[in-house]
PDB file of N, CA and C in Angstrom:
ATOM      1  N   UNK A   1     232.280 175.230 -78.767  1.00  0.00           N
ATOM      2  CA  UNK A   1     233.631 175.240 -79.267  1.00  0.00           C
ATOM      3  C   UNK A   1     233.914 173.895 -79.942  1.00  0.00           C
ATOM      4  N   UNK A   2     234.505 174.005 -80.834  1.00  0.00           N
ATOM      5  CA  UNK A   2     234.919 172.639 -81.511  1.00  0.00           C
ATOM      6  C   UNK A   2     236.391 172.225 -81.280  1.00  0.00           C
ATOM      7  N   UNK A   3     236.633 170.831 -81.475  1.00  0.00           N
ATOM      8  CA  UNK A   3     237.755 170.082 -81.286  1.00  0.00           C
ATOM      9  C   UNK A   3     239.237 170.921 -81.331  1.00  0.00           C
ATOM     10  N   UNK A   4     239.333 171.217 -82.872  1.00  0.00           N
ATOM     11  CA  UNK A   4     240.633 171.892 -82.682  1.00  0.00           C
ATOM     12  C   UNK A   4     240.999 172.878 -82.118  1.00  0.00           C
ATOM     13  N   UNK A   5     240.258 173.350 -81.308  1.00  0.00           N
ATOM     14  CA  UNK A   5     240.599 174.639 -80.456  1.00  0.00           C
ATOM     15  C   UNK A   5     240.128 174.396 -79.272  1.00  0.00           C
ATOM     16  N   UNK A   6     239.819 173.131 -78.767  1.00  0.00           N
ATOM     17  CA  UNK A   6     240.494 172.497 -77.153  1.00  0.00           C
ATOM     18  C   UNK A   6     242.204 172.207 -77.163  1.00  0.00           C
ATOM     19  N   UNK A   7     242.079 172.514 -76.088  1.00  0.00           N
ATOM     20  CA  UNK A   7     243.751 172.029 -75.435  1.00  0.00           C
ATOM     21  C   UNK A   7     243.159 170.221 -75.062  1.00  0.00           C
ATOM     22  N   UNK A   8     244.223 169.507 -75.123  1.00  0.00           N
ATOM     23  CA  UNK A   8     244.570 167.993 -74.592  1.00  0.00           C
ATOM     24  C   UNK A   8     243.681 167.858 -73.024  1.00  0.00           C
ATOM     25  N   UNK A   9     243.869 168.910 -72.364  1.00  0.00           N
ATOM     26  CA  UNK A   9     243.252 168.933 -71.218  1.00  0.00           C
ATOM     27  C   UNK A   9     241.743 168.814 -71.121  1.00  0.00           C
ATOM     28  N   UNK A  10     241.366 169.916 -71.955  1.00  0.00           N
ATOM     29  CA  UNK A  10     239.660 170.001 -72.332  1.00  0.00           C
ATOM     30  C   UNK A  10     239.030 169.062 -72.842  1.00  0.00           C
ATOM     31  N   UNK A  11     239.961 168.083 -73.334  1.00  0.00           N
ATOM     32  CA  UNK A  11     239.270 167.229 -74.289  1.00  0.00           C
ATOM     33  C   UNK A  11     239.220 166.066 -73.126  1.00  0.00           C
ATOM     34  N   UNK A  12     240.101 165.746 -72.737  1.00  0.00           N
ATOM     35  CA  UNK A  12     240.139 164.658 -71.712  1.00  0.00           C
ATOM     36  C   UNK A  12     239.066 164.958 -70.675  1.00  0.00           C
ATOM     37  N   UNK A  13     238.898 165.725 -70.206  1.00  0.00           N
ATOM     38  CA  UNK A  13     237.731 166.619 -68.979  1.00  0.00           C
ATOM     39  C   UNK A  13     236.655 166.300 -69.840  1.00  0.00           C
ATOM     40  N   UNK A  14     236.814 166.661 -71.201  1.00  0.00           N
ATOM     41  CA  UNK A  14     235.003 166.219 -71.402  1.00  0.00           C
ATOM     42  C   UNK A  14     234.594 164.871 -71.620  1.00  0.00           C
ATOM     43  N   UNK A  15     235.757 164.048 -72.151  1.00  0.00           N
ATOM     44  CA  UNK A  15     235.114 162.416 -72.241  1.00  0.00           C
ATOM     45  C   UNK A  15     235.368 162.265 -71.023  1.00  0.00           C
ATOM     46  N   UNK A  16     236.141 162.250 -69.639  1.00  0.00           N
ATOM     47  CA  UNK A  16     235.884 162.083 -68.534  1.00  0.00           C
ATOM     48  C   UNK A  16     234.356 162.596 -67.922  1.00  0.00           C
ATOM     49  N   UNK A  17     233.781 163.536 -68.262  1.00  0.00           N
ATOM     50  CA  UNK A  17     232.582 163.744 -67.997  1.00  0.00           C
ATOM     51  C   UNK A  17     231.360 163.281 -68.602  1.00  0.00           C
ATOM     52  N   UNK A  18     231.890 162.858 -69.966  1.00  0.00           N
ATOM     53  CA  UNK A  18     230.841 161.882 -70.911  1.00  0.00           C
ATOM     54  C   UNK A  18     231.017 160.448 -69.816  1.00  0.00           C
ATOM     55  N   UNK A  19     231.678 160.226 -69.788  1.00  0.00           N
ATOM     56  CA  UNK A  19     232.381 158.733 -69.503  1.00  0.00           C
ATOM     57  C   UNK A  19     231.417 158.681 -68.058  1.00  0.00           C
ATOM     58  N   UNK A  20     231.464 159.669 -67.133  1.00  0.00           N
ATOM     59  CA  UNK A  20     230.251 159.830 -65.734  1.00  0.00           C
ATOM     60  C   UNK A  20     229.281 159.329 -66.299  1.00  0.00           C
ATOM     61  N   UNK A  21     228.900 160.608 -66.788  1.00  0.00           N
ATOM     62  CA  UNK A  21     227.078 160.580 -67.005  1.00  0.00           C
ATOM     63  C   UNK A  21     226.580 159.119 -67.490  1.00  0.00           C
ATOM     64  N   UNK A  22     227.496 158.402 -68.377  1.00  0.00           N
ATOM     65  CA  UNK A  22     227.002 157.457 -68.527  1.00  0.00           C
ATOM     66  C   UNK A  22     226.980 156.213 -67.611  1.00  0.00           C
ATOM     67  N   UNK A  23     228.291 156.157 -66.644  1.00  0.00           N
ATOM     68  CA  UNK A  23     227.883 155.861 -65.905  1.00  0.00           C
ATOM     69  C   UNK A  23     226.690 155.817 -64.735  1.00  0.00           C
ATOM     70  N   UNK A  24     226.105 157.108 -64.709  1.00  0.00           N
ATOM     71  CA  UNK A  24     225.115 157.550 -64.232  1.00  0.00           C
ATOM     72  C   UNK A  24     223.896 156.770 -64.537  1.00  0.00           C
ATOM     73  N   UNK A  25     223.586 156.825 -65.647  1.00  0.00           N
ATOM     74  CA  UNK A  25     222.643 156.075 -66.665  1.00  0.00           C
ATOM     75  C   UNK A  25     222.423 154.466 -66.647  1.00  0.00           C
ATOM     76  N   UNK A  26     223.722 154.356 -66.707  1.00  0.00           N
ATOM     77  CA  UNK A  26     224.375 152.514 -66.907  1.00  0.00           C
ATOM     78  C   UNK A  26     224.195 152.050 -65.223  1.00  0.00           C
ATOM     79  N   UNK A  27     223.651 151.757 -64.669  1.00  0.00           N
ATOM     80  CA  UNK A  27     223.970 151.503 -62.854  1.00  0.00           C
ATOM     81  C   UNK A  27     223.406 150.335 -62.631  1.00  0.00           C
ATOM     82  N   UNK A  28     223.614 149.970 -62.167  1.00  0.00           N
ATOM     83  CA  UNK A  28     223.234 148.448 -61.670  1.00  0.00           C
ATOM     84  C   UNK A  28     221.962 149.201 -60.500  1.00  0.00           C
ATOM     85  N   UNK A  29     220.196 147.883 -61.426  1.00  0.00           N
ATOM     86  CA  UNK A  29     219.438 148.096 -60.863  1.00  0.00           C
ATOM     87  C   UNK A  29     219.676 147.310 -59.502  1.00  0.00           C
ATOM     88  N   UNK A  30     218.099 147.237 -58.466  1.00  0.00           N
ATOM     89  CA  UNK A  30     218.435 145.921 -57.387  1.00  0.00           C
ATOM     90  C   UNK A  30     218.336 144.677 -57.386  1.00  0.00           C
ATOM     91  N   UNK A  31     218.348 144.600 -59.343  1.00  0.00           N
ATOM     92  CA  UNK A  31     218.064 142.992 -59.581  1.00  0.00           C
ATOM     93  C   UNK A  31     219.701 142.334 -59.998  1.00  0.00           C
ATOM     94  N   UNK A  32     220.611 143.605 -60.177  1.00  0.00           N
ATOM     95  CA  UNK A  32     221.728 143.273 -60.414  1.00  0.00           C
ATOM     96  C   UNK A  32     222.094 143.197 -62.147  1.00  0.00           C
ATOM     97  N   UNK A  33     221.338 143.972 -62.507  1.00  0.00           N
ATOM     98  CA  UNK A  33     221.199 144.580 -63.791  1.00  0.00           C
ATOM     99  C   UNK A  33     221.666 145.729 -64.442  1.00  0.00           C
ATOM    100  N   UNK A  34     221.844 146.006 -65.452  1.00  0.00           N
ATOM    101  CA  UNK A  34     221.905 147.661 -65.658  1.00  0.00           C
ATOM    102  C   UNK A  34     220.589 148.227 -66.128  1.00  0.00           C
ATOM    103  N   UNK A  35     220.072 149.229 -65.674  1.00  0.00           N
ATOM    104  CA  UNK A  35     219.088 149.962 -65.509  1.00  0.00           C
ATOM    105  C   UNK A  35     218.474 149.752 -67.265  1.00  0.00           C
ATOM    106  N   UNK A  36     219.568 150.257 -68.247  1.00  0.00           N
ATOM    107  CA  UNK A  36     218.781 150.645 -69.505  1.00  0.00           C
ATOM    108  C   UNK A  36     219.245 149.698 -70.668  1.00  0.00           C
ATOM    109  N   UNK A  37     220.437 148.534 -70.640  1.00  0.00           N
ATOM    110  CA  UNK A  37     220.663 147.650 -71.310  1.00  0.00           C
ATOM    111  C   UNK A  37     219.583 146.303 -70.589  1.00  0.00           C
ATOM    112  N   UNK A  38     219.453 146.123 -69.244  1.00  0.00           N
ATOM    113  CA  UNK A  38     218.770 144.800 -68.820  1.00  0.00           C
ATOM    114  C   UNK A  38     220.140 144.262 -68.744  1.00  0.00           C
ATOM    115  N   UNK A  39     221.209 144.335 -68.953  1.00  0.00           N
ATOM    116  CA  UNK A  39     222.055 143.079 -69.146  1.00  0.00           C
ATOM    117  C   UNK A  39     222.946 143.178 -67.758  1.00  0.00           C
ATOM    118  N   UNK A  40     223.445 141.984 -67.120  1.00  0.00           N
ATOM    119  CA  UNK A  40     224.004 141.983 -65.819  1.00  0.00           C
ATOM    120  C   UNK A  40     225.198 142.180 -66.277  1.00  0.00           C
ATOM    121  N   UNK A  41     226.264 141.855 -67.157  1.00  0.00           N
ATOM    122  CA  UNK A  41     227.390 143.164 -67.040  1.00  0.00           C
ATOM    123  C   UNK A  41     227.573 143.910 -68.617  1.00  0.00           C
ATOM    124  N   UNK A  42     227.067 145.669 -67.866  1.00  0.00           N
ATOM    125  CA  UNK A  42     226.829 146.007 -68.946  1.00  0.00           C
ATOM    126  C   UNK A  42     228.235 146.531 -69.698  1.00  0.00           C
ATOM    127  N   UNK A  43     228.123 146.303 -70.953  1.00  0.00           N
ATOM    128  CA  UNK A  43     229.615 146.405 -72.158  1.00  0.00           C
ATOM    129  C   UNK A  43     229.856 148.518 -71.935  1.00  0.00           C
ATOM    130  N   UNK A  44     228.319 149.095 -71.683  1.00  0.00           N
ATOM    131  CA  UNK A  44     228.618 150.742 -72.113  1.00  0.00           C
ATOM    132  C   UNK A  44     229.326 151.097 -70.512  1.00  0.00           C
ATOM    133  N   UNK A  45     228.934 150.802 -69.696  1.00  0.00           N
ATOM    134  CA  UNK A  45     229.272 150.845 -68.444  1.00  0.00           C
ATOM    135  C   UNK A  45     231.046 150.750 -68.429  1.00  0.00           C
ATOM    136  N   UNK A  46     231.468 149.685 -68.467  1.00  0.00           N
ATOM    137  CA  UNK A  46     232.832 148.989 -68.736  1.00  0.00           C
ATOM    138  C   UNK A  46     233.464 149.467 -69.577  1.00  0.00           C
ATOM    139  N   UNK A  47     232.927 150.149 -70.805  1.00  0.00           N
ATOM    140  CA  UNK A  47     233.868 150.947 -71.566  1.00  0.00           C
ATOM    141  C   UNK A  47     233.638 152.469 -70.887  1.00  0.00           C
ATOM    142  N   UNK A  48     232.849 152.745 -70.208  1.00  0.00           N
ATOM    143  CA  UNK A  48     233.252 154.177 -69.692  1.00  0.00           C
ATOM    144  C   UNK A  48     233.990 154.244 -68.622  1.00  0.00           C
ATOM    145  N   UNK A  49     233.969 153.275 -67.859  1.00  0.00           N
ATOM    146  CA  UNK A  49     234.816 152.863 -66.942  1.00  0.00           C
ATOM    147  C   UNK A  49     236.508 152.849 -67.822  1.00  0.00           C
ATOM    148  N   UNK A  50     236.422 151.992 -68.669  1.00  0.00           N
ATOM    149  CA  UNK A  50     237.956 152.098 -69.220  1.00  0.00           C
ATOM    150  C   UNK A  50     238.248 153.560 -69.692  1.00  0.00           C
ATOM    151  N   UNK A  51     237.270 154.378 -70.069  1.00  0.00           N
ATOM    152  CA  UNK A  51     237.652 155.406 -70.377  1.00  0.00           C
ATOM    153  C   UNK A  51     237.970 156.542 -69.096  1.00  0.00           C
ATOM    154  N   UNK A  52     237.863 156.542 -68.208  1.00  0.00           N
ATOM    155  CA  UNK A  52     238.047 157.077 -66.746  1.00  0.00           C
ATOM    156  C   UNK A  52     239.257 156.472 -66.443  1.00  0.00           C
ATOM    157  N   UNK A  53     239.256 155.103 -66.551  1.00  0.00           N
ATOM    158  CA  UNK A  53     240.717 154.610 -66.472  1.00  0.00           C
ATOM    159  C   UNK A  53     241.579 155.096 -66.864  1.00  0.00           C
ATOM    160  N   UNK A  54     241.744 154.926 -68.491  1.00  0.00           N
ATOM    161  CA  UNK A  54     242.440 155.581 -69.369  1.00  0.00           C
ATOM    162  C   UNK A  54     243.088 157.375 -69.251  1.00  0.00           C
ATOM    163  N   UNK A  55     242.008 157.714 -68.843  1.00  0.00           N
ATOM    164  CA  UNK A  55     242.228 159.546 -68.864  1.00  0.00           C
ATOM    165  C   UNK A  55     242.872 159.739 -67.698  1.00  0.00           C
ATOM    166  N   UNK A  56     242.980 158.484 -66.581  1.00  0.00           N
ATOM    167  CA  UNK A  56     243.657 159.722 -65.677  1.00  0.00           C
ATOM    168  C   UNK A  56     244.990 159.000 -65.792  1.00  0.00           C
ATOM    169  N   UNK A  57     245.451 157.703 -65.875  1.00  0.00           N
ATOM    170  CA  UNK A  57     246.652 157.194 -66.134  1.00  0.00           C
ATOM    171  C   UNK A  57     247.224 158.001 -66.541  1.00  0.00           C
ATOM    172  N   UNK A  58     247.832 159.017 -67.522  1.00  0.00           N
ATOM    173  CA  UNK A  58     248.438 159.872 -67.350  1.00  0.00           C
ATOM    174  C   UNK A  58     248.456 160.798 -66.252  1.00  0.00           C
ATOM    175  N   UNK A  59     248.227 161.542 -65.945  1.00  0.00           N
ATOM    176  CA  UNK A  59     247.780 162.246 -64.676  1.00  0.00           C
ATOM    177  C   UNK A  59     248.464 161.614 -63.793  1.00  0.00           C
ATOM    178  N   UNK A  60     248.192 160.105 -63.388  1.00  0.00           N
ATOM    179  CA  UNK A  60     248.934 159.585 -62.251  1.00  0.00           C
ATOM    180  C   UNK A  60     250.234 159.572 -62.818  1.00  0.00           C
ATOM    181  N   UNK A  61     250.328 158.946 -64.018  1.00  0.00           N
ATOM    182  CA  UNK A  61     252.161 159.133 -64.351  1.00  0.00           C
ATOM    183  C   UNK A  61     252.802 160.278 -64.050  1.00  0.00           C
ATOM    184  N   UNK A  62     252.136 161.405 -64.506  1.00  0.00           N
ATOM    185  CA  UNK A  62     252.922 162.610 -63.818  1.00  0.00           C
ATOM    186  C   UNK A  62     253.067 163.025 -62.684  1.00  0.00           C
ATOM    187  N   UNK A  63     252.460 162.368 -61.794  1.00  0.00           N
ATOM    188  CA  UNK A  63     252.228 163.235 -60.574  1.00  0.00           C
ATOM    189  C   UNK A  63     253.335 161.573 -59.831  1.00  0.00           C
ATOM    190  N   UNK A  64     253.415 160.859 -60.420  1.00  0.00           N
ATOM    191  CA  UNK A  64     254.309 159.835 -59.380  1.00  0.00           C
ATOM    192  C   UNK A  64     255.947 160.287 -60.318  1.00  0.00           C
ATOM    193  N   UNK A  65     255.856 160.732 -61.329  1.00  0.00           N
ATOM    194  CA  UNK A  65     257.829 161.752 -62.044  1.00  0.00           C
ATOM    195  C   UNK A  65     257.915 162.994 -61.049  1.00  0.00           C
ATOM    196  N   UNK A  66     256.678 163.980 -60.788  1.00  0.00           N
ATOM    197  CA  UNK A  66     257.411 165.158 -59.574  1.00  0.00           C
ATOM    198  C   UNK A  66     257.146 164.643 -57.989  1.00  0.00           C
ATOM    199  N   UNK A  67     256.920 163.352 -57.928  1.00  0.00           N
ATOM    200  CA  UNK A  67     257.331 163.029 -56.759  1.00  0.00           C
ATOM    201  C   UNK A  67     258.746 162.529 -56.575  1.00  0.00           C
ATOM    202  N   UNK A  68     259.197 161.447 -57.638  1.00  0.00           N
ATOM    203  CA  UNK A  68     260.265 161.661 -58.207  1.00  0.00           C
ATOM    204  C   UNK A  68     261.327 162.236 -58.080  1.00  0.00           C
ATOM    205  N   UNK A  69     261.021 163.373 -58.941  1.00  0.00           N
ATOM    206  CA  UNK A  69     261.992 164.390 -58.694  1.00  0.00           C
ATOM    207  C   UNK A  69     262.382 164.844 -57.278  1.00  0.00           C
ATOM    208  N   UNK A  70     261.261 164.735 -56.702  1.00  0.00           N
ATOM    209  CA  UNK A  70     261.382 165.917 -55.207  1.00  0.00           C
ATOM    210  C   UNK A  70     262.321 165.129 -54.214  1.00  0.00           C
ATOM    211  N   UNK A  71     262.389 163.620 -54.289  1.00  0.00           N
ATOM    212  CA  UNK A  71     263.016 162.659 -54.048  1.00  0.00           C
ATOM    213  C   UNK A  71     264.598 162.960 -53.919  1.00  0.00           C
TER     214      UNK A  71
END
């Protein structure tokens, strides 16, 4: 399926799931490294991390407005 015929939701679920795997990939070996850059803090890691960040911050905004409300 292509872009314009995801919903906002689908799209976020899949760079949240891009954003894993690479974490997956990116991991700190036991030298305190990342596995496939060599570099001790890796930049792809940290931006998938911000991107996990990013995607659910909304999510939490909404869910702390119908607590909110219920208030």
């Amino acid at each position: 399926m292509t872009a314009p015929f995801l919903s906002l939701a689908q799209i976020r679920n899949r760079l949240v799931l891009t954003a894993r795997a690479v974490l997956r990939d990116h991991r700190t070996g036991p030298d305190g490294r990342c596995r496939v850059c060599r570099r001790p803090h890796c930049p792809v890691s940290t931006a998938a991390r911000n991107v996990i960040q990013a995607a659910s911050a909304p999510r939490a905004a909404e869910e702390q407005a119908a607590n909110d409300e219920l208030s």
